[in-house]
C-alpha atoms as a PDB file:
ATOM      1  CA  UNK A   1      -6.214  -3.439  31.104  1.00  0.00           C
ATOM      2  CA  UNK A   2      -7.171  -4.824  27.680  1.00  0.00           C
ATOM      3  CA  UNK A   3      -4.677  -4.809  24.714  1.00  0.00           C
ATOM      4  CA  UNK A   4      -4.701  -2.972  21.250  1.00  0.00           C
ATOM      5  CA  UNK A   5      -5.285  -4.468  17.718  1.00  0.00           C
ATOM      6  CA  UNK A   6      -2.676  -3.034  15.943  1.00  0.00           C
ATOM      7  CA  UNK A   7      -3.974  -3.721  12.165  1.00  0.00           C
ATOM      8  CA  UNK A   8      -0.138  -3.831  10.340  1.00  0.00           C
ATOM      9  CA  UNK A   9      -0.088  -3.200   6.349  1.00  0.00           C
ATOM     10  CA  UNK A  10       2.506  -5.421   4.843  1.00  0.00           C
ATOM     11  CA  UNK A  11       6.049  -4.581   3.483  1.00  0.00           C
ATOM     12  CA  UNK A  12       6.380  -3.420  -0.568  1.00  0.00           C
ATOM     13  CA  UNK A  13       5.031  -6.039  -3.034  1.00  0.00           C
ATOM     14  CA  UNK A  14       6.144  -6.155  -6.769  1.00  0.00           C
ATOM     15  CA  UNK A  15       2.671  -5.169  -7.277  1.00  0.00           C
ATOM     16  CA  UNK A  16       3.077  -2.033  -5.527  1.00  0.00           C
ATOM     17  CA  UNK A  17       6.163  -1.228  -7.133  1.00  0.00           C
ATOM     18  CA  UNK A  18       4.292  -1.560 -10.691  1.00  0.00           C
ATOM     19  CA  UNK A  19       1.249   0.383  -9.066  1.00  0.00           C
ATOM     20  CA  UNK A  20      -1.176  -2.786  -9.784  1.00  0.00           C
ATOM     21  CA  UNK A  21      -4.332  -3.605  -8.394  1.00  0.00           C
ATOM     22  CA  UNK A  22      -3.206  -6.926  -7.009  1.00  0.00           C
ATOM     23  CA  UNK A  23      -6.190  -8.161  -4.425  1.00  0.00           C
ATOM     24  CA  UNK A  24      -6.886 -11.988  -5.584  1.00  0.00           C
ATOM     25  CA  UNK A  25      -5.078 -14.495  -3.296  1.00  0.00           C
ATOM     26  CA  UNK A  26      -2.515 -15.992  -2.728  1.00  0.00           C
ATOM     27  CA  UNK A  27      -1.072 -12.402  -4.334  1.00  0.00           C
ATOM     28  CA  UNK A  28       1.796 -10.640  -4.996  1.00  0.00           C
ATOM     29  CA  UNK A  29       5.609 -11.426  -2.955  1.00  0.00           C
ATOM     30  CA  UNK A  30       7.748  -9.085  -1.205  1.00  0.00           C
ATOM     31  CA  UNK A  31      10.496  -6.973  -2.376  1.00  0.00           C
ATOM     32  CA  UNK A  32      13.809  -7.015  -0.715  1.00  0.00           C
ATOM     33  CA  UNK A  33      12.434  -3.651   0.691  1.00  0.00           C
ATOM     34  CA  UNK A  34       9.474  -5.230   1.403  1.00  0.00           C
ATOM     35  CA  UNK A  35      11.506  -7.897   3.375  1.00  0.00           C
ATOM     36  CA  UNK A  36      13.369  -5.241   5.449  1.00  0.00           C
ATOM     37  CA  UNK A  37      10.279  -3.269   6.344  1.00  0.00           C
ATOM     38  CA  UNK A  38       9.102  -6.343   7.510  1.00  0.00           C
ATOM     39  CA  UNK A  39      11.649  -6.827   9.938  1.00  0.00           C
ATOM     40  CA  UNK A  40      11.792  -3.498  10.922  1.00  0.00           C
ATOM     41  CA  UNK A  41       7.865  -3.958  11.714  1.00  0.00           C
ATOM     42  CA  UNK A  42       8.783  -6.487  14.018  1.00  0.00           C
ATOM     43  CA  UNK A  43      11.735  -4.804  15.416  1.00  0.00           C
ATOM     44  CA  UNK A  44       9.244  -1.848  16.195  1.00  0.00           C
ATOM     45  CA  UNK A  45       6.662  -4.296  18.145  1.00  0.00           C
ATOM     46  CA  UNK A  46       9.396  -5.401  20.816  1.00  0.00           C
ATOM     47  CA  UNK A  47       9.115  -2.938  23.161  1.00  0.00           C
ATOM     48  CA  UNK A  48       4.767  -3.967  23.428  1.00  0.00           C
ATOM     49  CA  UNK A  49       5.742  -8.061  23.504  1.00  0.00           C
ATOM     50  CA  UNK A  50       2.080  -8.838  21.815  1.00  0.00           C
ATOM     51  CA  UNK A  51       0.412 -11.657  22.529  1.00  0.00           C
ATOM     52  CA  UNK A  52      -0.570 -13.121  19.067  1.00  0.00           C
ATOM     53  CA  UNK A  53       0.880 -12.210  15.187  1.00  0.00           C
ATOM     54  CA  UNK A  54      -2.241 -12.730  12.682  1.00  0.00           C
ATOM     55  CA  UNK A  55      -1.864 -12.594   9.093  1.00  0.00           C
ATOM     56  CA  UNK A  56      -4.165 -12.759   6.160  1.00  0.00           C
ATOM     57  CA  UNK A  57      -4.070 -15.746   3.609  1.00  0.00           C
ATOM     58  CA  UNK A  58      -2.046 -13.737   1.540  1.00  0.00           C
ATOM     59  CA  UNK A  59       1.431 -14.446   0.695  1.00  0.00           C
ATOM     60  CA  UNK A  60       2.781 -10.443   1.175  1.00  0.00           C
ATOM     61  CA  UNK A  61       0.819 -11.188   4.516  1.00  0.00           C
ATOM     62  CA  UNK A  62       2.167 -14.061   5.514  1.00  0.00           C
ATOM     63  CA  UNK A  63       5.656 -13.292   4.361  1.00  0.00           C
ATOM     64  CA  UNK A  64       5.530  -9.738   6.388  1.00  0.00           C
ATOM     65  CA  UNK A  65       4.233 -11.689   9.786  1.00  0.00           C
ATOM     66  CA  UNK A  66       6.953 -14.048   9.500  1.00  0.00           C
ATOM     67  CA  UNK A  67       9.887 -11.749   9.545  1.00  0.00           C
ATOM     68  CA  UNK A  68       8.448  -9.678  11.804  1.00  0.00           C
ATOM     69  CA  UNK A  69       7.861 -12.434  14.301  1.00  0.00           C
ATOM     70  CA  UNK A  70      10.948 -13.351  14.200  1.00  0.00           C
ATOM     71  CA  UNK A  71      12.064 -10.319  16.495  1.00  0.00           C
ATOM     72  CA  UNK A  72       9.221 -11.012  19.027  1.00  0.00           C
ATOM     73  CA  UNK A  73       9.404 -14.979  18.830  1.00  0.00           C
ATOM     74  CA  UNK A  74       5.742 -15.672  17.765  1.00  0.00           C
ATOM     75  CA  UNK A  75       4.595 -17.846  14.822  1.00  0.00           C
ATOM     76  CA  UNK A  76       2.170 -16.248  12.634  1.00  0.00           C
ATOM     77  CA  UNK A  77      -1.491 -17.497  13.027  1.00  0.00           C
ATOM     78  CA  UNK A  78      -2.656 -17.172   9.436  1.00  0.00           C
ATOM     79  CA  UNK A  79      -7.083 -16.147   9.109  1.00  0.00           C
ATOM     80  CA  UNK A  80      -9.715 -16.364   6.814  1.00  0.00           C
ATOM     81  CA  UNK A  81     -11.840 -12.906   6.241  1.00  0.00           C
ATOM     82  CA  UNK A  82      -8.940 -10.499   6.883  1.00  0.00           C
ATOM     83  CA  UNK A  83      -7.329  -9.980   3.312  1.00  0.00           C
ATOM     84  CA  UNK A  84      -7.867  -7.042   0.633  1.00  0.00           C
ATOM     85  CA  UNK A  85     -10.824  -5.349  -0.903  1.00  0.00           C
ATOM     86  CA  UNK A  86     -11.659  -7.352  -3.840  1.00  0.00           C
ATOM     87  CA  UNK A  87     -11.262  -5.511  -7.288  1.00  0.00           C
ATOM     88  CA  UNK A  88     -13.283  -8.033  -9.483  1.00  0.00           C
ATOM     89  CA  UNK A  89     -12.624  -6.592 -13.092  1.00  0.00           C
ATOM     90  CA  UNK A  90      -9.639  -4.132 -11.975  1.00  0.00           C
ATOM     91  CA  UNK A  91      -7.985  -7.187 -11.130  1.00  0.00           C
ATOM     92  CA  UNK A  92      -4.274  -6.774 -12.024  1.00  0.00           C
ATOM     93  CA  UNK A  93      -4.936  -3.276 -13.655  1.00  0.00           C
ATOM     94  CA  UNK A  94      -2.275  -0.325 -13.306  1.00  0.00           C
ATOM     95  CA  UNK A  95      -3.445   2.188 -15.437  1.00  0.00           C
ATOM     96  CA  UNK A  96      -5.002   5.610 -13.676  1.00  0.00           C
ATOM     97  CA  UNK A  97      -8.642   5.065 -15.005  1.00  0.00           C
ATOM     98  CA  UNK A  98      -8.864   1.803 -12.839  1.00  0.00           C
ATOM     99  CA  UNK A  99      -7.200   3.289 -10.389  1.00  0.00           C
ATOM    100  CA  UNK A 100      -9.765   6.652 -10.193  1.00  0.00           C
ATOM    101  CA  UNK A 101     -12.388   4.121 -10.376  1.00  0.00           C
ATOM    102  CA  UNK A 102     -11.460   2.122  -7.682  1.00  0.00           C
ATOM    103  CA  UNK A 103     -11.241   5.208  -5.939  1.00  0.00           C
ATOM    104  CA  UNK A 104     -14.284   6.667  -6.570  1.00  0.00           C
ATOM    105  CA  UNK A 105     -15.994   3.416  -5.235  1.00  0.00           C
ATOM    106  CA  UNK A 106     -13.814   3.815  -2.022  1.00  0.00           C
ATOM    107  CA  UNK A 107     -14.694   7.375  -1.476  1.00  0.00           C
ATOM    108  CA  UNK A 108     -18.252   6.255  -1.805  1.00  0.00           C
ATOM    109  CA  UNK A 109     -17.833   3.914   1.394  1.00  0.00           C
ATOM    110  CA  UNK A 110     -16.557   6.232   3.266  1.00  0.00           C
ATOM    111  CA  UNK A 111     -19.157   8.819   2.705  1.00  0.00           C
ATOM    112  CA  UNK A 112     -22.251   6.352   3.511  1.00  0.00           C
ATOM    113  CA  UNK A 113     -22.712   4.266   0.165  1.00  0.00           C
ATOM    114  CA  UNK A 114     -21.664   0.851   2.145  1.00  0.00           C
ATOM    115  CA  UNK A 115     -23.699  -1.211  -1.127  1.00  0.00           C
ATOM    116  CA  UNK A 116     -21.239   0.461  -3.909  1.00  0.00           C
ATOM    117  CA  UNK A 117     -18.797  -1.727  -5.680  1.00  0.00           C
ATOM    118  CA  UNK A 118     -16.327  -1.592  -9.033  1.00  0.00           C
ATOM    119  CA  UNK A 119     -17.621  -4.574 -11.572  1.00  0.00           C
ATOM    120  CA  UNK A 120     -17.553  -7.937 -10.078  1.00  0.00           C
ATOM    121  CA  UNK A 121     -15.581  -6.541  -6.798  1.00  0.00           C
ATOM    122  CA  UNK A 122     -17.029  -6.598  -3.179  1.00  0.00           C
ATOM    123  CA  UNK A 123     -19.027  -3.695  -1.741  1.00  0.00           C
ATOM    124  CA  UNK A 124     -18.118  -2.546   1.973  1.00  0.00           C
ATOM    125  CA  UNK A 125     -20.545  -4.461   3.493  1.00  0.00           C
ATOM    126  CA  UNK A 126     -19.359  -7.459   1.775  1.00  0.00           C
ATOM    127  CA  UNK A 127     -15.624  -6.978   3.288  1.00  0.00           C
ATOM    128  CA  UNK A 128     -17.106  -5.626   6.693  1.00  0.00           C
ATOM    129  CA  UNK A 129     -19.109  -8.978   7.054  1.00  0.00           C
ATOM    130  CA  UNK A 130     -16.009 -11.204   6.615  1.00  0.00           C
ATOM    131  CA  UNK A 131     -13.501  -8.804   8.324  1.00  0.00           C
ATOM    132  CA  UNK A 132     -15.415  -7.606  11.667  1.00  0.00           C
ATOM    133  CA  UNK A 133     -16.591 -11.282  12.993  1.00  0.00           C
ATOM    134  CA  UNK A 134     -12.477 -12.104  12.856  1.00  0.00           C
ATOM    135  CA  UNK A 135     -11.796  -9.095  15.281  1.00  0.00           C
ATOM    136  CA  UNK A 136     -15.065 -10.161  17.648  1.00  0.00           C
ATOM    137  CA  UNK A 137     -12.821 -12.798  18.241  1.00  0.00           C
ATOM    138  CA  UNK A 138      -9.693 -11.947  18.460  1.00  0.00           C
ATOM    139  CA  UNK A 139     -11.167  -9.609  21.246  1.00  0.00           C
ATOM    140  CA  UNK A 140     -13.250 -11.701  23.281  1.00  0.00           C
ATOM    141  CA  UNK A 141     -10.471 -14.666  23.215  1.00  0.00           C
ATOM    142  CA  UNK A 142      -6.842 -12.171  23.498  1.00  0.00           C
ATOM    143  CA  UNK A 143      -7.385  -8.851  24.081  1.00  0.00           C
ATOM    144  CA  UNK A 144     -10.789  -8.765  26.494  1.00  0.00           C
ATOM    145  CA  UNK A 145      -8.788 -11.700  28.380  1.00  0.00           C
ATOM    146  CA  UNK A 146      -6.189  -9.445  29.339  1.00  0.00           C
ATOM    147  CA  UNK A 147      -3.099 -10.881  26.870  1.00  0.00           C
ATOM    148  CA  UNK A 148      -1.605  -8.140  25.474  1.00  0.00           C
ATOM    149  CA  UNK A 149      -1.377  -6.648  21.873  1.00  0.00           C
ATOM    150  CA  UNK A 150      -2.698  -8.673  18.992  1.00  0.00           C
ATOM    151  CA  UNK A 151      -1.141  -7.649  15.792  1.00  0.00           C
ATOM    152  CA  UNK A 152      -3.046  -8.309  12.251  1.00  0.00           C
ATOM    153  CA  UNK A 153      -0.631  -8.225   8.980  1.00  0.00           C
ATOM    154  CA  UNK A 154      -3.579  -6.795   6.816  1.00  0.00           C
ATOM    155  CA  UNK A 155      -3.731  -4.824   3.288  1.00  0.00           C
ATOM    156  CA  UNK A 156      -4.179  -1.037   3.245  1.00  0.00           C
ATOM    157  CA  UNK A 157      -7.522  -0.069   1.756  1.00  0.00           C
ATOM    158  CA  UNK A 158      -9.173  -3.130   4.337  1.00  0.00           C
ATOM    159  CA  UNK A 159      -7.438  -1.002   7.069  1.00  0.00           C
ATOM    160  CA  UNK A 160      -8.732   2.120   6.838  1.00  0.00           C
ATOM    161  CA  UNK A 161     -12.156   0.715   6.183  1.00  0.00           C
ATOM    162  CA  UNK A 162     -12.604  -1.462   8.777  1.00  0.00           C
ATOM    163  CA  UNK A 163     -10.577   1.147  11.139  1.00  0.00           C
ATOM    164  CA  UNK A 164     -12.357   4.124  10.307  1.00  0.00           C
ATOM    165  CA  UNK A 165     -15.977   2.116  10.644  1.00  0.00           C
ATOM    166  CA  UNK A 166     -14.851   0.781  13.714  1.00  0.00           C
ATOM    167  CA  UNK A 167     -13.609   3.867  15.325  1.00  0.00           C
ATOM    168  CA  UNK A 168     -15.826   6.093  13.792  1.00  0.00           C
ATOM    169  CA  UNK A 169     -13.002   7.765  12.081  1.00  0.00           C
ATOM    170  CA  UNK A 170     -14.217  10.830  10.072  1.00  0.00           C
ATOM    171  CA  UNK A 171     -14.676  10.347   6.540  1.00  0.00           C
ATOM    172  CA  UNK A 172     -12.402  12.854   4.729  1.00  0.00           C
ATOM    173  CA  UNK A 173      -9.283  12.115   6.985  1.00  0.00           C
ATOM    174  CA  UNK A 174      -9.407   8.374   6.017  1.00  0.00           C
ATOM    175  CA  UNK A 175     -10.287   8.956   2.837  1.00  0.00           C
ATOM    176  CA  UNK A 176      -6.851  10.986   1.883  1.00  0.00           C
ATOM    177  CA  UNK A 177      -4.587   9.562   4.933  1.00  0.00           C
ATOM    178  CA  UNK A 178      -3.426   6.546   3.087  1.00  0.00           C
ATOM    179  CA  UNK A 179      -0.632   4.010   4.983  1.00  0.00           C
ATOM    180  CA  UNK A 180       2.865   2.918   3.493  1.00  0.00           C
ATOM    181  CA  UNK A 181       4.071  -0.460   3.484  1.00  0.00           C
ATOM    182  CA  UNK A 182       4.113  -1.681   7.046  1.00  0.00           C
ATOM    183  CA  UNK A 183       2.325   1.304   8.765  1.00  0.00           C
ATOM    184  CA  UNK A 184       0.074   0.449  11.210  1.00  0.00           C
ATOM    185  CA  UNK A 185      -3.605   2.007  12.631  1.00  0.00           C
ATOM    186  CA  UNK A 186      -4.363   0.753  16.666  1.00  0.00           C
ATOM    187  CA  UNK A 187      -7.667   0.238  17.926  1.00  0.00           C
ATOM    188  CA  UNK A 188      -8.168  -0.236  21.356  1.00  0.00           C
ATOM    189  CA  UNK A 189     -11.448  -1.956  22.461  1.00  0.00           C
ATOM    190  CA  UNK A 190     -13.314   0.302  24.616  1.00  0.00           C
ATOM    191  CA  UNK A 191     -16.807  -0.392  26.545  1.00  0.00           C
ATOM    192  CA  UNK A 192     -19.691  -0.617  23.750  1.00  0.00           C
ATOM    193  CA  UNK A 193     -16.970  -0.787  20.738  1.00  0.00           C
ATOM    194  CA  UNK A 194     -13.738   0.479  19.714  1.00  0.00           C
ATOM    195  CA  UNK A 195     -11.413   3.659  20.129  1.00  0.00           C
ATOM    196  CA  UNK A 196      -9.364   4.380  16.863  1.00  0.00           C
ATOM    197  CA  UNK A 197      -6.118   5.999  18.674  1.00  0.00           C
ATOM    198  CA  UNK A 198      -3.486   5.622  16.214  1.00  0.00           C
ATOM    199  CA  UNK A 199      -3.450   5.909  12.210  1.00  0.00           C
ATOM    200  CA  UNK A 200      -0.005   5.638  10.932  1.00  0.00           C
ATOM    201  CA  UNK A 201       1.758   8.570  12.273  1.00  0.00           C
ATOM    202  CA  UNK A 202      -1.064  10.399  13.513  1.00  0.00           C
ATOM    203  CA  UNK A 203      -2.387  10.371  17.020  1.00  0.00           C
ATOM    204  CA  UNK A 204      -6.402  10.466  18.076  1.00  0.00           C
ATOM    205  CA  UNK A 205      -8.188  12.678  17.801  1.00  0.00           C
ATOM    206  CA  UNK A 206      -8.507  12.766  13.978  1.00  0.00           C
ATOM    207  CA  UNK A 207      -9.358  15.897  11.595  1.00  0.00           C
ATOM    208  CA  UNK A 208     -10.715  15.930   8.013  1.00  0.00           C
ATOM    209  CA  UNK A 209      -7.722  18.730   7.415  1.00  0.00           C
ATOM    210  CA  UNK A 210      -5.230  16.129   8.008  1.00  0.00           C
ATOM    211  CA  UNK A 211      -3.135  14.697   5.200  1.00  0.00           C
ATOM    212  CA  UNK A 212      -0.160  12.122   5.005  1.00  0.00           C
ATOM    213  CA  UNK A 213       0.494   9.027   3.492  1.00  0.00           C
ATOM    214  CA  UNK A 214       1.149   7.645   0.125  1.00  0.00           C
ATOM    215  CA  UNK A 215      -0.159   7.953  -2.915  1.00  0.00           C
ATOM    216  CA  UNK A 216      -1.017   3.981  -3.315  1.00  0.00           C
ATOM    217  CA  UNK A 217      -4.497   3.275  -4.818  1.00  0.00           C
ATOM    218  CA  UNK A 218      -4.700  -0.115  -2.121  1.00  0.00           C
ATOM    219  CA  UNK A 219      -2.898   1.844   0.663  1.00  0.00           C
END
């Protein structure tokens, strides 16, 4: 029986805390919340012993896979194409007309518009294209192989992007169901593509109607 990708957002940034739109790498640190969600992440992945803990180049990344692996004894493997949407000119911007913007743009991919972007940022297709060939492989090599879990320290808007594409999540329950620091969505690779069977705290099979989360423009 194959594994899941469990795609993990990391713990609370000082970015977060100031509501910023902090995507550049290497990024924003963790907080000494952030820290302790971190371990509690790992605490939390004990019980499914994964195989492999993946982070993005970022440094709230990095940082969360390290504490985390310390409960399950795994270095973190650290990968290109799996950090956040790209912001271009919102870059570092906290006030609520950036934020709506960015927003806007995000509802956009969900509905269909994959090509839409905020000025100078990425569009979908541009974070899709670096994201998805990182998960062909951590299938084909880990989780088709018969390893176990694979978990991916990620950022929150990549997550539900690449989650809801992948498992055909529908668009208005991404759209609203935003995840808190360290939540986590699980995909488990089925024949012909992937099953989306977890989103935070909400189980498959997923409903427009459904709302939870936090109010975080990059969750």
């Amino acid at each position: 029986m194959s594994g899941r990708l469990i795609l993990a957002r990391h713990g609370q940034t000082v970015a977060n805390v100031a509501r910023r739109l902090d995507t550049k790498l290497p990024g924003a640190e963790l907080t000494e919340l952030g820290v302790e969600q971190a371990r509690t992440l790992g605490k939390n992945l004990v019980e499914r012993t994964p195989s492999l803990l993946v982070a993005s180049q970022a440094l709230r990344a990095r940082q969360t896979a390290d504490h985390a692996g310390a409960a399950v004894s795994l270095e973190t493997s650290v990968r290109e194409g799996v950090h956040e949407v790209q912001v271009g000119e919102l870059e570092d911007r906290s006030d609520e007309e950036s934020h709506k913007l960015f927003m806007k743009v995000y509802e956009e991919w969900h509905n269909g518009d994959l090509r839409a972007r905020v000025p100078g940022g990425e569009s979908a297709l541009d974070v899709l294209d670096r994201y998805l060939p990182v998960l062909d492989s951590l299938r084909s090599d880990y989780l088709d192989a018969g390893s176990g879990d694979v978990v991916v320290v990620s950022h929150g808007a990549a997550i539900r992007l690449v989650a809801a594409y992948l498992g055909k999540v529908p668009a208005g329950f991404a759209i609203t169901n935003h995840l808190a620091n360290t939540e986590t969505v699980e995909l488990a690779p089925v024949s012909g593509g992937w099953e989306c069977v977890r989103w935070g705290s909400f189980l498959a099979p997923f409903h427009d109607t459904a709302r939870g989360g936090v109010d975080d423009p990059m969750g």
